[in-house]
N, C-alpha and C. Protein backbone atom coordinates (compact mmCIF):
# COMPACT_ATOMS: atom_id res chain seq x y z
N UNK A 1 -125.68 -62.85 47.27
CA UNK A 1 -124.29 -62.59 46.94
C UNK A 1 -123.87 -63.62 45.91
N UNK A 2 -123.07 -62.91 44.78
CA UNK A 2 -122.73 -63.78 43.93
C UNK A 2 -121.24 -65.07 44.17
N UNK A 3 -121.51 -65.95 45.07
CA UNK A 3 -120.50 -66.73 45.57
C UNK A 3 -119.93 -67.95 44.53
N UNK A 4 -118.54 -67.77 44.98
CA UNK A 4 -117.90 -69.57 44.25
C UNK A 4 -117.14 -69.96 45.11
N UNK A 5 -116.17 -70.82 44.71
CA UNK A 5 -115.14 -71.14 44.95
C UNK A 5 -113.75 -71.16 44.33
N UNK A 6 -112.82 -70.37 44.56
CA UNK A 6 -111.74 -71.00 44.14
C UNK A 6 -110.89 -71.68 43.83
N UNK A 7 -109.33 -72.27 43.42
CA UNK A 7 -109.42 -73.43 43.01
C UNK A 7 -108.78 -74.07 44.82
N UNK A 8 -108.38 -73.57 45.66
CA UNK A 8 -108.26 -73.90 47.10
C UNK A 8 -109.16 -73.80 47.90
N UNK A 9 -110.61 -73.90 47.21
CA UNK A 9 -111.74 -74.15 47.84
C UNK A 9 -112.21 -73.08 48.52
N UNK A 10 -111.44 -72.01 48.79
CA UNK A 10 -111.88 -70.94 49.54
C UNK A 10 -113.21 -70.29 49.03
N UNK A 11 -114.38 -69.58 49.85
CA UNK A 11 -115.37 -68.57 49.51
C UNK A 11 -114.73 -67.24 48.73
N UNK A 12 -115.19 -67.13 47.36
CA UNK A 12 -115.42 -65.82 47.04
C UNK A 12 -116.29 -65.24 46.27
N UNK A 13 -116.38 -64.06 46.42
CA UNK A 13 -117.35 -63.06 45.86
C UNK A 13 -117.05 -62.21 44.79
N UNK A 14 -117.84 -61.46 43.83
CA UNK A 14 -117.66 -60.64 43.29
C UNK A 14 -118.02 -59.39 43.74
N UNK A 15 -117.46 -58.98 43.60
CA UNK A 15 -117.69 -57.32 43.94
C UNK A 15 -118.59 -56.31 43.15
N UNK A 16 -119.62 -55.84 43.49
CA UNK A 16 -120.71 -55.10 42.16
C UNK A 16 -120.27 -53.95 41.65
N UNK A 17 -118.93 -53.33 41.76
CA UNK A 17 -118.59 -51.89 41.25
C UNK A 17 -117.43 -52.63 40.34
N UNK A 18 -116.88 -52.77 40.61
CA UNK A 18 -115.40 -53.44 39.93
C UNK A 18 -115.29 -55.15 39.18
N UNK A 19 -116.19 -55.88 40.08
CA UNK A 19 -116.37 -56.83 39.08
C UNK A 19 -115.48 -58.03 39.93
N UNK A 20 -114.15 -57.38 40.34
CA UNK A 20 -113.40 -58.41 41.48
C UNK A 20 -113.67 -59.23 41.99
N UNK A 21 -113.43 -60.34 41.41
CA UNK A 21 -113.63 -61.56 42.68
C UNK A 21 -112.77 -62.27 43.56
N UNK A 22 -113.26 -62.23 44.98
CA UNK A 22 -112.32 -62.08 45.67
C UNK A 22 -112.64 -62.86 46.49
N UNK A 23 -111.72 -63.32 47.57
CA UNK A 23 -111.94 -64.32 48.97
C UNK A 23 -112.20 -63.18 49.94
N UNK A 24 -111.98 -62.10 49.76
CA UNK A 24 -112.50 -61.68 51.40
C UNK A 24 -113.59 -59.98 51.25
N UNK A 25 -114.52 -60.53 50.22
CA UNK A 25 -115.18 -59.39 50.06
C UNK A 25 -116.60 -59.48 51.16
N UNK A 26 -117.37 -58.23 51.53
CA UNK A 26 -117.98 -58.26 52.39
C UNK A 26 -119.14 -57.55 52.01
N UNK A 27 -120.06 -57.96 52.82
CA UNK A 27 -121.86 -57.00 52.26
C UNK A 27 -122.28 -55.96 53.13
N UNK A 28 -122.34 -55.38 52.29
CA UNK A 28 -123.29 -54.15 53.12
C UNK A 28 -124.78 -53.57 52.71
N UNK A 29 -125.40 -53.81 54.13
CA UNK A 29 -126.62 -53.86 53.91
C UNK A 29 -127.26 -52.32 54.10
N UNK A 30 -128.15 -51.92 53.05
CA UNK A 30 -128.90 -50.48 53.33
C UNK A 30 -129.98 -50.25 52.63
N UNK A 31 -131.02 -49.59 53.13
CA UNK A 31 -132.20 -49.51 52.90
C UNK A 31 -133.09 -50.91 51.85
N UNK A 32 -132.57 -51.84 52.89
CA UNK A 32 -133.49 -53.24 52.62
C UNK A 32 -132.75 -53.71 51.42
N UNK A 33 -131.47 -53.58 50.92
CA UNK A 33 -130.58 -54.38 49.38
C UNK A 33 -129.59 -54.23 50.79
N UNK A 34 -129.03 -55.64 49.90
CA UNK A 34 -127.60 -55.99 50.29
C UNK A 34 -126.37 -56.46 49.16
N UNK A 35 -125.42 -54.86 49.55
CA UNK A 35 -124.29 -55.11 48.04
C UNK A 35 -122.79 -55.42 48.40
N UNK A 36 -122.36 -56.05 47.74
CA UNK A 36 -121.39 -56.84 47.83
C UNK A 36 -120.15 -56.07 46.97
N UNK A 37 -118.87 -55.93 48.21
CA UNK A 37 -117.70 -55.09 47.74
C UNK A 37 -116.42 -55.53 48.28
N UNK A 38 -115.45 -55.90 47.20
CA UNK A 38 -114.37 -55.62 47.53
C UNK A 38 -113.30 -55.16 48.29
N UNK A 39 -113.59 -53.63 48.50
CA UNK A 39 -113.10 -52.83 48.85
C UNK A 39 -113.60 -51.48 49.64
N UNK A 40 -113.18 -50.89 50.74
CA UNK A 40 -114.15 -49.49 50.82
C UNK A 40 -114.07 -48.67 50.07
N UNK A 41 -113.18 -48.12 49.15
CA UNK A 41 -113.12 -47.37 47.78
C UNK A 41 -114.68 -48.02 47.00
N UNK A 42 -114.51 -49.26 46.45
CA UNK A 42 -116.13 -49.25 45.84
C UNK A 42 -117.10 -48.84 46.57
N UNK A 43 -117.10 -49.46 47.80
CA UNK A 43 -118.54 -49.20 48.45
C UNK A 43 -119.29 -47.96 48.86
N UNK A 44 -117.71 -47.21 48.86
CA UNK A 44 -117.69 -45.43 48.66
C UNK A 44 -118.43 -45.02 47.69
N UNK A 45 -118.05 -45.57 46.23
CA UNK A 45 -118.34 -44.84 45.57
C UNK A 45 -119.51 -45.51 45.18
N UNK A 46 -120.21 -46.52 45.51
CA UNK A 46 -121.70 -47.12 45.13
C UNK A 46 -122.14 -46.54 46.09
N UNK A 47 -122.31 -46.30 47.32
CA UNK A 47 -123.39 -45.64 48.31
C UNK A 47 -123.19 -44.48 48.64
N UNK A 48 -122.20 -44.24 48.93
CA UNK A 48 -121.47 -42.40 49.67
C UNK A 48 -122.61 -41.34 48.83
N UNK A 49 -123.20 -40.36 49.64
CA UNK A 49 -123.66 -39.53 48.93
C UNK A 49 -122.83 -38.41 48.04
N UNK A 50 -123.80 -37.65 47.79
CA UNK A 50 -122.83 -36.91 46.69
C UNK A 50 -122.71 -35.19 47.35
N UNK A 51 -121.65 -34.41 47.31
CA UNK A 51 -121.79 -33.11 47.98
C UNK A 51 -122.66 -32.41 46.86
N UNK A 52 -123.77 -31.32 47.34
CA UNK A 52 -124.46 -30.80 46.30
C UNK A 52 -123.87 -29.62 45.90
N UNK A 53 -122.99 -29.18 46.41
CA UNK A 53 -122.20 -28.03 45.79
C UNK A 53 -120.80 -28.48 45.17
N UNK A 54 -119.72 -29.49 45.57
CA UNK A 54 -118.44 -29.84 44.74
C UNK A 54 -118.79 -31.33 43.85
N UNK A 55 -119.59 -32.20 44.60
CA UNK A 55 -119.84 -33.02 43.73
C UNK A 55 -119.01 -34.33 44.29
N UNK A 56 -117.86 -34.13 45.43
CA UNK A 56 -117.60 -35.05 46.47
C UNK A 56 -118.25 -36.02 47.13
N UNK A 57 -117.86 -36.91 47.04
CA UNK A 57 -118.46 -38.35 47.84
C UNK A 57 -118.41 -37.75 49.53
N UNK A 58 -119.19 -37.69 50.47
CA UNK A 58 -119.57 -37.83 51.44
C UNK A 58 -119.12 -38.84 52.47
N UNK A 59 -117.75 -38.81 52.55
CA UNK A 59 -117.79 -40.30 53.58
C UNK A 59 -117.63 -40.16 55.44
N UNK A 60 -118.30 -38.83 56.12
CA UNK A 60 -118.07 -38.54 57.02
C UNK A 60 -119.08 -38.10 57.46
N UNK A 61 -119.09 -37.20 58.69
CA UNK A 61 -121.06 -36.94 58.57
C UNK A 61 -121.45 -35.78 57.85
N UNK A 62 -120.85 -34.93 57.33
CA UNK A 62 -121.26 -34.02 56.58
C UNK A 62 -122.51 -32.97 56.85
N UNK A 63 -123.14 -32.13 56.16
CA UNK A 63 -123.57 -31.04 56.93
C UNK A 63 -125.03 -31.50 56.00
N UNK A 64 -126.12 -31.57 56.32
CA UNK A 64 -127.35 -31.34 55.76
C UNK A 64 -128.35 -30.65 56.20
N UNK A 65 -128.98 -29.83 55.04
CA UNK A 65 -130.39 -29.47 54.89
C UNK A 65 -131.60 -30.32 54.48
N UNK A 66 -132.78 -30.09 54.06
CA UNK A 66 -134.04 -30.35 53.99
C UNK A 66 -133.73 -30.93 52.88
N UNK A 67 -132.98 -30.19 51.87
CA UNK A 67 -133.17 -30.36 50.84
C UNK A 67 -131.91 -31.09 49.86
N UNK A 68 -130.59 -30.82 50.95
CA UNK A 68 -129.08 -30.94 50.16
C UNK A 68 -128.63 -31.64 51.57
N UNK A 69 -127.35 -32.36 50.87
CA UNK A 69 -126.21 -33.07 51.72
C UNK A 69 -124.92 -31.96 51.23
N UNK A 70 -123.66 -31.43 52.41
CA UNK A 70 -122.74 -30.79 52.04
C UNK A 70 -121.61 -31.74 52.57
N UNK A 71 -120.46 -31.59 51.93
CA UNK A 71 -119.44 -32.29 52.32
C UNK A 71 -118.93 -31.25 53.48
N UNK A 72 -119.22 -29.85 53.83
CA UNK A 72 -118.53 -29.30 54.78
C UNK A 72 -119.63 -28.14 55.06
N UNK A 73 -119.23 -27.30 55.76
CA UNK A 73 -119.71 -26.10 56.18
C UNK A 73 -119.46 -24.81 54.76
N UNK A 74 -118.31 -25.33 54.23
CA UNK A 74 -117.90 -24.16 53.28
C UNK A 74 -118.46 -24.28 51.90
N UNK A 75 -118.72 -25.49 51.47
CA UNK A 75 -119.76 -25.99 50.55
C UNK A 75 -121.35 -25.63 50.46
N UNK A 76 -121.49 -25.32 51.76
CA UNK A 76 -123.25 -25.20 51.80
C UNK A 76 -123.37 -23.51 52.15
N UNK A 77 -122.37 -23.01 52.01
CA UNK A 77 -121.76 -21.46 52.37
C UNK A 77 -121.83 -21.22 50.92
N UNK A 78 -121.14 -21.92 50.26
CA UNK A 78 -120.78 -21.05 48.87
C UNK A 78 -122.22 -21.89 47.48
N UNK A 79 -122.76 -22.28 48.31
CA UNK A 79 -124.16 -23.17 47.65
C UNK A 79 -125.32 -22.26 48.18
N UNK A 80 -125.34 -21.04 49.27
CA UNK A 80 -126.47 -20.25 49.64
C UNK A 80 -126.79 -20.45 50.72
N UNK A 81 -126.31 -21.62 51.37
CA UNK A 81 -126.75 -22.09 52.86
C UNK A 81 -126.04 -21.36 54.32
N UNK A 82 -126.47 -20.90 54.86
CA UNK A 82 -126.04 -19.92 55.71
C UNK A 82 -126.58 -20.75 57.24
N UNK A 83 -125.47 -20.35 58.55
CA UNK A 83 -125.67 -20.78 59.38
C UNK A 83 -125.97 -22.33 59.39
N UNK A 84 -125.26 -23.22 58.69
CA UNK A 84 -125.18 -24.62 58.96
C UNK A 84 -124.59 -25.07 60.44
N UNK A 85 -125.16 -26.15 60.84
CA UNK A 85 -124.72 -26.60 62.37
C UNK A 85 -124.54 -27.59 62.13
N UNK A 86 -123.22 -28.38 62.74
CA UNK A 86 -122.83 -29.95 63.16
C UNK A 86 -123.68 -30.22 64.08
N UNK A 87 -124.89 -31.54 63.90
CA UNK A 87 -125.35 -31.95 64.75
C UNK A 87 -124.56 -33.11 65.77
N UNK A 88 -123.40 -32.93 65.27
CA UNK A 88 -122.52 -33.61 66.47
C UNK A 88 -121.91 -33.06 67.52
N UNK A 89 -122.87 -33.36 68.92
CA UNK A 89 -122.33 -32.80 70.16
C UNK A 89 -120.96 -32.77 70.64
N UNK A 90 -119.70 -31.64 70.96
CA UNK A 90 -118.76 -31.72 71.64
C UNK A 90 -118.90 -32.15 72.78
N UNK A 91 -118.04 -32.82 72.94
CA UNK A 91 -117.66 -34.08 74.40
C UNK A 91 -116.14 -33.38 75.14
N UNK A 92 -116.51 -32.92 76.16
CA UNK A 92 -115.72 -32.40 77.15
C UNK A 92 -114.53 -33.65 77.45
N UNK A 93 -113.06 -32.80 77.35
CA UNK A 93 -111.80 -33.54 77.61
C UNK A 93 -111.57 -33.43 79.51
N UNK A 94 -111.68 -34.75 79.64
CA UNK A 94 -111.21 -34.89 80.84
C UNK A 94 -109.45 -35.06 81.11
């Protein structure tokens, strides 16, 4: 991480999308790199995948195939993909 100090001595960082340097930026680590952000807006838009049919950042679990990531069910509908399933189990309301 690219660290200094400020002139009140505090830790800060730069941020790798925006450039920001800041006292309270944070790292996130994925597939063995660790990048350093500002904000969740950057870190969105440096890692978030991409929808293969609108072209949307991905920041939820989204629907995938073998081959594609969808931002929804209606994306991978109007991309050819038929019968997509949320692999996220419903949890019964007590």
């Amino acid at each position: 991480m690219n660290k200094s100090e400020n002139i009140l001595g505090e830790k800060t960082a730069t941020c790798e999308v925006c450039g920001n340097t800041y006292d309270k930026c944070f790292e996130v680590r994925m597939g063995g790199e660790t990048h350093v952000f500002d904000s969740f807006e950057c870190a969105i838009h440096a890692l978030a995948p991409t929808c293969a049919h609108c072209g949307c950042r991905i920041i939820g679990h989204g629907m995938e195939t073998a081959n594609a990531l969808y931002c929804c069910a209606h994306c991978a509908e109007q991309h050819g993909v038929h019968k997509l399933e949320d692999r996220v189990e419903e949890k019964s309301r007590v």
